[in-house]
N, C-alpha and C. Protein backbone atom coordinates (compact mmCIF):
# COMPACT_ATOMS: atom_id res chain seq x y z
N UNK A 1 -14.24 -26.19 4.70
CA UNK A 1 -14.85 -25.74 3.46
C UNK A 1 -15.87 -24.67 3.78
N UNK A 2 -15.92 -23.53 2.90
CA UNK A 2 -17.04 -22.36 3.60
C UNK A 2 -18.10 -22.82 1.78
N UNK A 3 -19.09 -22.69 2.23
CA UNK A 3 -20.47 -23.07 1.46
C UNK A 3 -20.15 -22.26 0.06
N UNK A 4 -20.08 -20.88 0.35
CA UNK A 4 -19.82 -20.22 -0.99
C UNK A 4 -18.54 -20.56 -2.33
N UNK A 5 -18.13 -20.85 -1.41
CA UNK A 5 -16.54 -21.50 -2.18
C UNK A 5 -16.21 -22.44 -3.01
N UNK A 6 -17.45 -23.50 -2.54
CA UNK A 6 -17.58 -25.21 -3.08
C UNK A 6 -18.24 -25.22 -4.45
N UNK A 7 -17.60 -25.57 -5.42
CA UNK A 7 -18.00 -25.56 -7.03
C UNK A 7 -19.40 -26.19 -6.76
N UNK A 8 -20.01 -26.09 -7.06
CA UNK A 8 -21.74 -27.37 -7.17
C UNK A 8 -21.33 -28.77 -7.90
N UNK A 9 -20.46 -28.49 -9.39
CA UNK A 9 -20.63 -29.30 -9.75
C UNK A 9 -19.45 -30.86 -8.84
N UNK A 10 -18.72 -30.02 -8.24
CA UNK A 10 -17.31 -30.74 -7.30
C UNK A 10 -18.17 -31.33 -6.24
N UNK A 11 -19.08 -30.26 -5.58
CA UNK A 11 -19.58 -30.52 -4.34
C UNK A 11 -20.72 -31.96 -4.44
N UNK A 12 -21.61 -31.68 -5.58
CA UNK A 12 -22.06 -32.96 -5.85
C UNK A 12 -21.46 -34.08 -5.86
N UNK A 13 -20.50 -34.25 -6.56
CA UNK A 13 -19.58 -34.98 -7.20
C UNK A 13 -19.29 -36.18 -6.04
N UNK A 14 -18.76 -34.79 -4.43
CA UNK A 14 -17.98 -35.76 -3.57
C UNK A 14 -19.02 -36.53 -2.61
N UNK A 15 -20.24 -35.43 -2.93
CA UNK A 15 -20.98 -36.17 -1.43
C UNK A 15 -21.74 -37.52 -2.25
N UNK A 16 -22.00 -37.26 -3.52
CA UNK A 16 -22.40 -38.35 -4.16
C UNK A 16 -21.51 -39.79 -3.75
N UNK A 17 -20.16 -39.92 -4.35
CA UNK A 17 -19.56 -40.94 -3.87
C UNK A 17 -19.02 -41.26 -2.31
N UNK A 18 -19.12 -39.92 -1.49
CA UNK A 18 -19.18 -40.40 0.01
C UNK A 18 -20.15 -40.96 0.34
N UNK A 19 -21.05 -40.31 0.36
CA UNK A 19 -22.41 -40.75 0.87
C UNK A 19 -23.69 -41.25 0.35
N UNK A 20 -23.43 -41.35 -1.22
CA UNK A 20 -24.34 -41.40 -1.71
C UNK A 20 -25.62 -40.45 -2.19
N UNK A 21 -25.70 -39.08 -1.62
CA UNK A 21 -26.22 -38.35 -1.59
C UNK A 21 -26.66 -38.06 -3.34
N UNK A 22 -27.70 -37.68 -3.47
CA UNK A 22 -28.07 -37.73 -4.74
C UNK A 22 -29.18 -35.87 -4.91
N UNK A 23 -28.82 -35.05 -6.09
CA UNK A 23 -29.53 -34.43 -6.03
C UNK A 23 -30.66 -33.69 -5.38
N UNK A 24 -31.63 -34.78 -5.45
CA UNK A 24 -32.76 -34.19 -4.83
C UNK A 24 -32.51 -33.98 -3.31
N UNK A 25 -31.54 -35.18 -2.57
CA UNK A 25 -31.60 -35.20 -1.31
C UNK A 25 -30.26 -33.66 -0.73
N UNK A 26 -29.49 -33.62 -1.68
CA UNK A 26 -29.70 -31.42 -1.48
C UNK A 26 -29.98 -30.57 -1.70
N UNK A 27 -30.96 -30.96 -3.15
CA UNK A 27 -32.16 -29.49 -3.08
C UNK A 27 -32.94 -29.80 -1.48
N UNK A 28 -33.46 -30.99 -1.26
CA UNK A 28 -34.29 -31.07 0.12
C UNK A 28 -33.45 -30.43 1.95
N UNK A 29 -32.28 -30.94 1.48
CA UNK A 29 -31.35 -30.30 2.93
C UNK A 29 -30.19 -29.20 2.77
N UNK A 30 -29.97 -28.82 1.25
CA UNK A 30 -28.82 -27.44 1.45
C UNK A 30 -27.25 -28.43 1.43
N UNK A 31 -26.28 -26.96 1.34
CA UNK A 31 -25.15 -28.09 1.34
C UNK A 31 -24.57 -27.77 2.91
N UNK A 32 -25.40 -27.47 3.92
CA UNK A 32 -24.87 -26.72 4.93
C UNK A 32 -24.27 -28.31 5.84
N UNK A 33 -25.31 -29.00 5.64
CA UNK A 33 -25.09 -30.32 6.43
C UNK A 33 -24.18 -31.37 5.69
N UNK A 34 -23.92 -31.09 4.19
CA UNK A 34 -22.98 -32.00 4.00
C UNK A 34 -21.97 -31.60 3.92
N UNK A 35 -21.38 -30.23 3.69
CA UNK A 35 -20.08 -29.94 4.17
C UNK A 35 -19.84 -30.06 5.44
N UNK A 36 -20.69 -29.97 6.32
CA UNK A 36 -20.30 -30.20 7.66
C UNK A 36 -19.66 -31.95 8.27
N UNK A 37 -20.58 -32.21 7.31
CA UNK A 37 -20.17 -34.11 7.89
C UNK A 37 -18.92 -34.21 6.75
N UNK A 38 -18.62 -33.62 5.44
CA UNK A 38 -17.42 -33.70 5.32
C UNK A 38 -16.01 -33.15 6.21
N UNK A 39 -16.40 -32.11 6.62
CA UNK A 39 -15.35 -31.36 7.50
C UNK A 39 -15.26 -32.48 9.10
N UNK A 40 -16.47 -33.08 9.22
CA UNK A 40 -16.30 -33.92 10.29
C UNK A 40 -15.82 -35.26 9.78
N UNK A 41 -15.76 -35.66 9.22
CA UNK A 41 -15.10 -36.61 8.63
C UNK A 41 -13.57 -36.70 7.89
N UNK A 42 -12.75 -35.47 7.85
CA UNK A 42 -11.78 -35.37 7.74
C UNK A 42 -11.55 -34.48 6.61
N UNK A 43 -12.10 -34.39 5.74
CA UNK A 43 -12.41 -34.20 4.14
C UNK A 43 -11.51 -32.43 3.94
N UNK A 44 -11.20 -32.04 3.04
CA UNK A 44 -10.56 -30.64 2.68
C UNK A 44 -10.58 -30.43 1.28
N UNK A 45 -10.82 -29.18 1.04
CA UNK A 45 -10.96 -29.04 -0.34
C UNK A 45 -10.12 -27.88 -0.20
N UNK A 46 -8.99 -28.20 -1.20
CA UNK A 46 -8.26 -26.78 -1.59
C UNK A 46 -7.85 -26.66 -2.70
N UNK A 47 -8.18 -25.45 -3.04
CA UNK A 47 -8.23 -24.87 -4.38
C UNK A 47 -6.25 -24.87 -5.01
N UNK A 48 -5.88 -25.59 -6.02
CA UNK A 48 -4.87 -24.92 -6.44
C UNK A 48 -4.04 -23.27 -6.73
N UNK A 49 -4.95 -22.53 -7.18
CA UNK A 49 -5.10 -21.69 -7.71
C UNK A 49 -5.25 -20.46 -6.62
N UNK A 50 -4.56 -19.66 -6.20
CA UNK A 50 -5.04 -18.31 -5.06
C UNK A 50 -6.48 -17.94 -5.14
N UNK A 51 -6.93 -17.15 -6.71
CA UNK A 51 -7.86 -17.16 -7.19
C UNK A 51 -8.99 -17.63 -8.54
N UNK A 52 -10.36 -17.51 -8.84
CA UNK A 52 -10.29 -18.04 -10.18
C UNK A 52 -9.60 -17.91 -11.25
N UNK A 53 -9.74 -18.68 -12.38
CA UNK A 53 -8.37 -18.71 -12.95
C UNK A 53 -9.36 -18.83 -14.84
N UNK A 54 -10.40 -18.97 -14.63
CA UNK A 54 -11.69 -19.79 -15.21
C UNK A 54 -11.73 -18.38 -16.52
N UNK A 55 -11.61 -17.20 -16.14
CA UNK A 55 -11.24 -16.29 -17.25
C UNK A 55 -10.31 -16.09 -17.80
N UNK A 56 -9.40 -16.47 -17.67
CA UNK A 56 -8.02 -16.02 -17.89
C UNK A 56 -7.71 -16.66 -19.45
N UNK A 57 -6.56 -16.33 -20.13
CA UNK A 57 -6.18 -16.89 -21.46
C UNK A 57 -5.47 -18.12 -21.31
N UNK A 58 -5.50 -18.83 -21.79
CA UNK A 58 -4.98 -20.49 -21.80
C UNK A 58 -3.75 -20.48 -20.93
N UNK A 59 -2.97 -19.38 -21.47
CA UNK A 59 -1.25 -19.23 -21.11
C UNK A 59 -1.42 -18.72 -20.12
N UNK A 60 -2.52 -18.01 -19.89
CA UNK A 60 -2.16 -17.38 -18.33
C UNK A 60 -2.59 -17.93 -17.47
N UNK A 61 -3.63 -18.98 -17.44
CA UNK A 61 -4.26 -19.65 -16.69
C UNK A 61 -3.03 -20.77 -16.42
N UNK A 62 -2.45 -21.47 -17.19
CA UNK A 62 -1.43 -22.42 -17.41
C UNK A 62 0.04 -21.53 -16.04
N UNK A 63 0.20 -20.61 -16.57
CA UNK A 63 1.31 -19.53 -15.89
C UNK A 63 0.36 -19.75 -14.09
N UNK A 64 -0.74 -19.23 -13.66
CA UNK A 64 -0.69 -18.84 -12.46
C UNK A 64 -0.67 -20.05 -12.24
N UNK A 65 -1.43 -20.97 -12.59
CA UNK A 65 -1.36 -22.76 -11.90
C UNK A 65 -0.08 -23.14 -11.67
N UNK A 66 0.95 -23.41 -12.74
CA UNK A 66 2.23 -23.40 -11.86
C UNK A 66 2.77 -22.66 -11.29
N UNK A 67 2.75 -21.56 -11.14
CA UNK A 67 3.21 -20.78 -9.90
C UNK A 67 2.79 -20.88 -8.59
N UNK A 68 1.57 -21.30 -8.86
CA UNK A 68 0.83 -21.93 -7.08
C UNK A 68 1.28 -23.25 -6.77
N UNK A 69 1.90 -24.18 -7.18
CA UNK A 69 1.90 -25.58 -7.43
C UNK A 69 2.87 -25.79 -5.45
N UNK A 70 3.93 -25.11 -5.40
CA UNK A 70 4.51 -24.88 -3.91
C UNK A 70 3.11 -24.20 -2.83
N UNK A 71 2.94 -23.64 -2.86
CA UNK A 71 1.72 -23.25 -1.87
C UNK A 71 1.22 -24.01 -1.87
N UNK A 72 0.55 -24.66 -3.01
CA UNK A 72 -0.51 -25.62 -2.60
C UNK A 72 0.24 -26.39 -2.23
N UNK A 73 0.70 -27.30 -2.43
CA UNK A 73 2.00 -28.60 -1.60
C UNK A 73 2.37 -27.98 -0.31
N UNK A 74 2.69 -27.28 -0.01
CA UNK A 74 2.56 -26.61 1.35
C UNK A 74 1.73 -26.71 2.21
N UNK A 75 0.16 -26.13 1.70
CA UNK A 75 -0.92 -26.47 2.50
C UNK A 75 -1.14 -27.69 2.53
N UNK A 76 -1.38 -28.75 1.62
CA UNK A 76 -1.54 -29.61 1.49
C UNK A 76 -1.06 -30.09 2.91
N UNK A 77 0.34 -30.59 2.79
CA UNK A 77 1.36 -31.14 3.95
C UNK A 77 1.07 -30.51 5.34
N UNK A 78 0.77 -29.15 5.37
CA UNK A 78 0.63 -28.60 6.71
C UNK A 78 -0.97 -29.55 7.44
N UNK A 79 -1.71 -30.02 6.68
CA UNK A 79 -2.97 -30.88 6.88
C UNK A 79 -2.42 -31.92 7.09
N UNK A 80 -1.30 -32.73 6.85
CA UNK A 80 -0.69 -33.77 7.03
C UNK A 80 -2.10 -34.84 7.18
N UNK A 81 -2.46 -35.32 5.53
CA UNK A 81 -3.62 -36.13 5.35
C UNK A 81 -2.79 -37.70 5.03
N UNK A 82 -3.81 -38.53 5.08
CA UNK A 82 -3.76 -39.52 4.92
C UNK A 82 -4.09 -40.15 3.41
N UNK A 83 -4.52 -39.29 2.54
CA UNK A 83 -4.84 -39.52 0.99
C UNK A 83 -4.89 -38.38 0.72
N UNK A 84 -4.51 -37.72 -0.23
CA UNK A 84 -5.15 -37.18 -1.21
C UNK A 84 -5.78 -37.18 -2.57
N UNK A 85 -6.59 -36.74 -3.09
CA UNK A 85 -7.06 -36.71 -4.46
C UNK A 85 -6.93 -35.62 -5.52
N UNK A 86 -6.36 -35.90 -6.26
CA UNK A 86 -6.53 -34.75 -7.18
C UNK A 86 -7.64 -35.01 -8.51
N UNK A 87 -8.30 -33.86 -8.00
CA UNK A 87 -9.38 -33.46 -9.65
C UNK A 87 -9.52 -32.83 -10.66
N UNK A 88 -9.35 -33.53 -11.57
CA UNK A 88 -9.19 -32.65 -12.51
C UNK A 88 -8.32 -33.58 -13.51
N UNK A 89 -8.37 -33.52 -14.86
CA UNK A 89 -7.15 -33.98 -15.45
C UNK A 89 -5.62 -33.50 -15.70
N UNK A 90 -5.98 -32.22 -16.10
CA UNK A 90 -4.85 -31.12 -16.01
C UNK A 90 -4.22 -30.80 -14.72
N UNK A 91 -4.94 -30.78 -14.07
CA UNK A 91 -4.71 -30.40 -12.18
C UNK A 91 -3.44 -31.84 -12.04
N UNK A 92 -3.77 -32.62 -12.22
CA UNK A 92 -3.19 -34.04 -11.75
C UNK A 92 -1.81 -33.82 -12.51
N UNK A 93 -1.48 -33.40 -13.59
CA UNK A 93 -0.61 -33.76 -14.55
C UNK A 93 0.32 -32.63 -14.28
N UNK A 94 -0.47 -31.57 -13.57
CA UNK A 94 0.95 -30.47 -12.39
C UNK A 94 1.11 -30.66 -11.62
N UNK A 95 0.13 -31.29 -10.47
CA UNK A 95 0.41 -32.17 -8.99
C UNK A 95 1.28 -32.87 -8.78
N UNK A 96 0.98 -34.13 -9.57
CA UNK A 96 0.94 -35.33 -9.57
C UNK A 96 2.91 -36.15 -8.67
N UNK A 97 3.50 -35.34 -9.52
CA UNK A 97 5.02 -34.90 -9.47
C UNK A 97 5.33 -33.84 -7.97
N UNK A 98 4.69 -33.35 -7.78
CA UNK A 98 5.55 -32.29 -6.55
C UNK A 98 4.17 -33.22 -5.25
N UNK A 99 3.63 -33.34 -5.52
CA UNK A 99 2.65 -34.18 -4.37
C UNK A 99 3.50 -35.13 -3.74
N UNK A 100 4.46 -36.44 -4.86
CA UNK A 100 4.55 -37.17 -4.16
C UNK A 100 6.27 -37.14 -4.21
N UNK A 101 6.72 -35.84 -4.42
CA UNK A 101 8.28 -35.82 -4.03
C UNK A 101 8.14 -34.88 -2.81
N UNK A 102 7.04 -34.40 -2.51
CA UNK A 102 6.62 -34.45 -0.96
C UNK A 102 6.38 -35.09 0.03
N UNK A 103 6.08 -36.10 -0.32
CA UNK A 103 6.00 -37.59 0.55
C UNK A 103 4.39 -37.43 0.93
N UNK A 104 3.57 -36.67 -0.15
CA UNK A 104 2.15 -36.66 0.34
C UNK A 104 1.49 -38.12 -0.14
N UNK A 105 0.02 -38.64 0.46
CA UNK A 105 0.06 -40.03 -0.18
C UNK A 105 -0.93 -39.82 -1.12
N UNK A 106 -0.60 -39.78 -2.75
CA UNK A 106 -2.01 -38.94 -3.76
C UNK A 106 -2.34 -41.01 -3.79
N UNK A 107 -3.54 -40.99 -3.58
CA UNK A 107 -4.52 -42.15 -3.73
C UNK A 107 -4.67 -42.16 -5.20
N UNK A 108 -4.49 -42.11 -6.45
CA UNK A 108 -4.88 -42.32 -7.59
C UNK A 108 -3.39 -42.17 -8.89
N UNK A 109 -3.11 -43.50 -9.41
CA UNK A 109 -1.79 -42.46 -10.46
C UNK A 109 -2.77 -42.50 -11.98
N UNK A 110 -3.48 -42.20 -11.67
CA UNK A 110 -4.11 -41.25 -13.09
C UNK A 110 -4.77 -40.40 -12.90
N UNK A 111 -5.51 -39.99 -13.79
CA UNK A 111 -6.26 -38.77 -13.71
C UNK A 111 -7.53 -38.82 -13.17
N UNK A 112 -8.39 -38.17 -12.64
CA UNK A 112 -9.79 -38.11 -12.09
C UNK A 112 -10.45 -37.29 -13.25
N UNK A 113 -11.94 -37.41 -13.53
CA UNK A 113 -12.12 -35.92 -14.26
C UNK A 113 -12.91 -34.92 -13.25
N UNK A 114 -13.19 -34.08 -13.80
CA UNK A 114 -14.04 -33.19 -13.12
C UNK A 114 -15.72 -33.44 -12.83
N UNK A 115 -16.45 -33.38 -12.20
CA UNK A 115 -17.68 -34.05 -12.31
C UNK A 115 -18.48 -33.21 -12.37
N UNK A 116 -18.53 -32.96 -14.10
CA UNK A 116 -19.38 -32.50 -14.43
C UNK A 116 -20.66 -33.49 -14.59
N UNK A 117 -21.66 -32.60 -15.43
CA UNK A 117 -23.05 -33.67 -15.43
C UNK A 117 -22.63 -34.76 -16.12
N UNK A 118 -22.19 -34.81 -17.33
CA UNK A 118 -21.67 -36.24 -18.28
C UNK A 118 -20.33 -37.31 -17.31
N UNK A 119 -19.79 -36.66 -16.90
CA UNK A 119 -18.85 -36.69 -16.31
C UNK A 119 -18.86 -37.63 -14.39
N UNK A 120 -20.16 -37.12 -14.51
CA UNK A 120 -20.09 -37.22 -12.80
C UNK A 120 -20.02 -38.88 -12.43
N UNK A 121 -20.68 -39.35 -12.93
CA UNK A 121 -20.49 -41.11 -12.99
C UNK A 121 -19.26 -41.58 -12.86
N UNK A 122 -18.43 -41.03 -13.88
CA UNK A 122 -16.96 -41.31 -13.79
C UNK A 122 -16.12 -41.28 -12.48
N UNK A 123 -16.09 -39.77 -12.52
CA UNK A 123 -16.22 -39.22 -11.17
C UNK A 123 -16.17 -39.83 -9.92
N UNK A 124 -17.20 -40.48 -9.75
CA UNK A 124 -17.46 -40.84 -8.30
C UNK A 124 -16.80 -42.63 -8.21
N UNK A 125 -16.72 -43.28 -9.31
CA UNK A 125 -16.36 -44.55 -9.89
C UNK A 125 -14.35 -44.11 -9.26
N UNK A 126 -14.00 -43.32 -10.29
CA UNK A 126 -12.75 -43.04 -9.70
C UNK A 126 -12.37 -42.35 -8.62
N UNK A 127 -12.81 -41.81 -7.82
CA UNK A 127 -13.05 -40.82 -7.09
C UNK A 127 -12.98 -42.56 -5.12
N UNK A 128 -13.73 -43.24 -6.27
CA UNK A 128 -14.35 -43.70 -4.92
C UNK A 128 -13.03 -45.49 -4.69
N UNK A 129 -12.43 -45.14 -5.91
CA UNK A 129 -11.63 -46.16 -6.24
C UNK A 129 -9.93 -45.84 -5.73
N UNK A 130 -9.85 -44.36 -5.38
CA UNK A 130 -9.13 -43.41 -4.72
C UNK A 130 -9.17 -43.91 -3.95
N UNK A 131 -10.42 -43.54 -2.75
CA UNK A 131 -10.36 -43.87 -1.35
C UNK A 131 -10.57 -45.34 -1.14
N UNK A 132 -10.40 -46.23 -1.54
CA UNK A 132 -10.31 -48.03 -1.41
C UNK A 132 -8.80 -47.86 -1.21
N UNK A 133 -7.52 -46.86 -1.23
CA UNK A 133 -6.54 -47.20 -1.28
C UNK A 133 -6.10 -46.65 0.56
N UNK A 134 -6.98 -45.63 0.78
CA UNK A 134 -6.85 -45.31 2.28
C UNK A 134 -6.17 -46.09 3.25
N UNK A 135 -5.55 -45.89 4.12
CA UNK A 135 -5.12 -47.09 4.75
C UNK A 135 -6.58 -47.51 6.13
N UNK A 136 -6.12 -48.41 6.24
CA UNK A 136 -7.56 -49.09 7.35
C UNK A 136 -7.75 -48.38 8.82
């Protein structure tokens, strides 16, 4: 994961339910050290999408997401992980299907949401109910 890349509101999201990490304790240390213990810990974040997609018109945003849906399943597999997660609700409901006629192992058959501020509770509840399925 490179620092600039990582949404805030995602990046919270994960170190919250990894580690517990809470706000203040990365305004106090940066996210330099917790992407790092994610990347040391196995962790990957990859974007569906080549690029943002966050301007685009409904249909076109809808259009480039499935057109990336093979790349990403590609990368995905070339990581040859042991779980994956998908975030997002919409994200999941184009995944969800080519993930696991890949033989990738998606840890969740519903949706995650995005962790936003209202949101983030949820988030880390499902998020963290994902990785209970990990194998030992």
């Amino acid at each position: 994961m490179q620092t600039g890349l990582v949404p805030t509101n995602l990046f919270r999201g994960v170190v919250e339910a990894m580690y517990g990490a809470s706000k203040m304790d990365l305004q106090r240390t940066g996210k330099r050290p917790w992407l790092e213990r994610l990347r040391d810990d196995g962790f990957f974040l990859i974007d569906l999408a080549p690029y943002p997609v966050n301007a685009l018109s409904a249909a076109e945003r809808r259009r480039v997401l499935h057109e990336a849906v093979p790349s990403c399943v590609a990368r995905a597999s070339a990581l040859d992980p042991v779980g994956v997660v998908v975030v997002k609700a919409d994200l999941y409901g184009i995944l969800n299907q080519p993930l696991a006629s890949a033989g990738l192992p998606l840890l969740h058959d519903r949706p995650i949401a995005f962790p936003l501020g209202n949101t983030r509770a949820n988030f880390v509840v499902g998020f963290n109910q994902a990785r209970q399925r990990l194998p030992s």
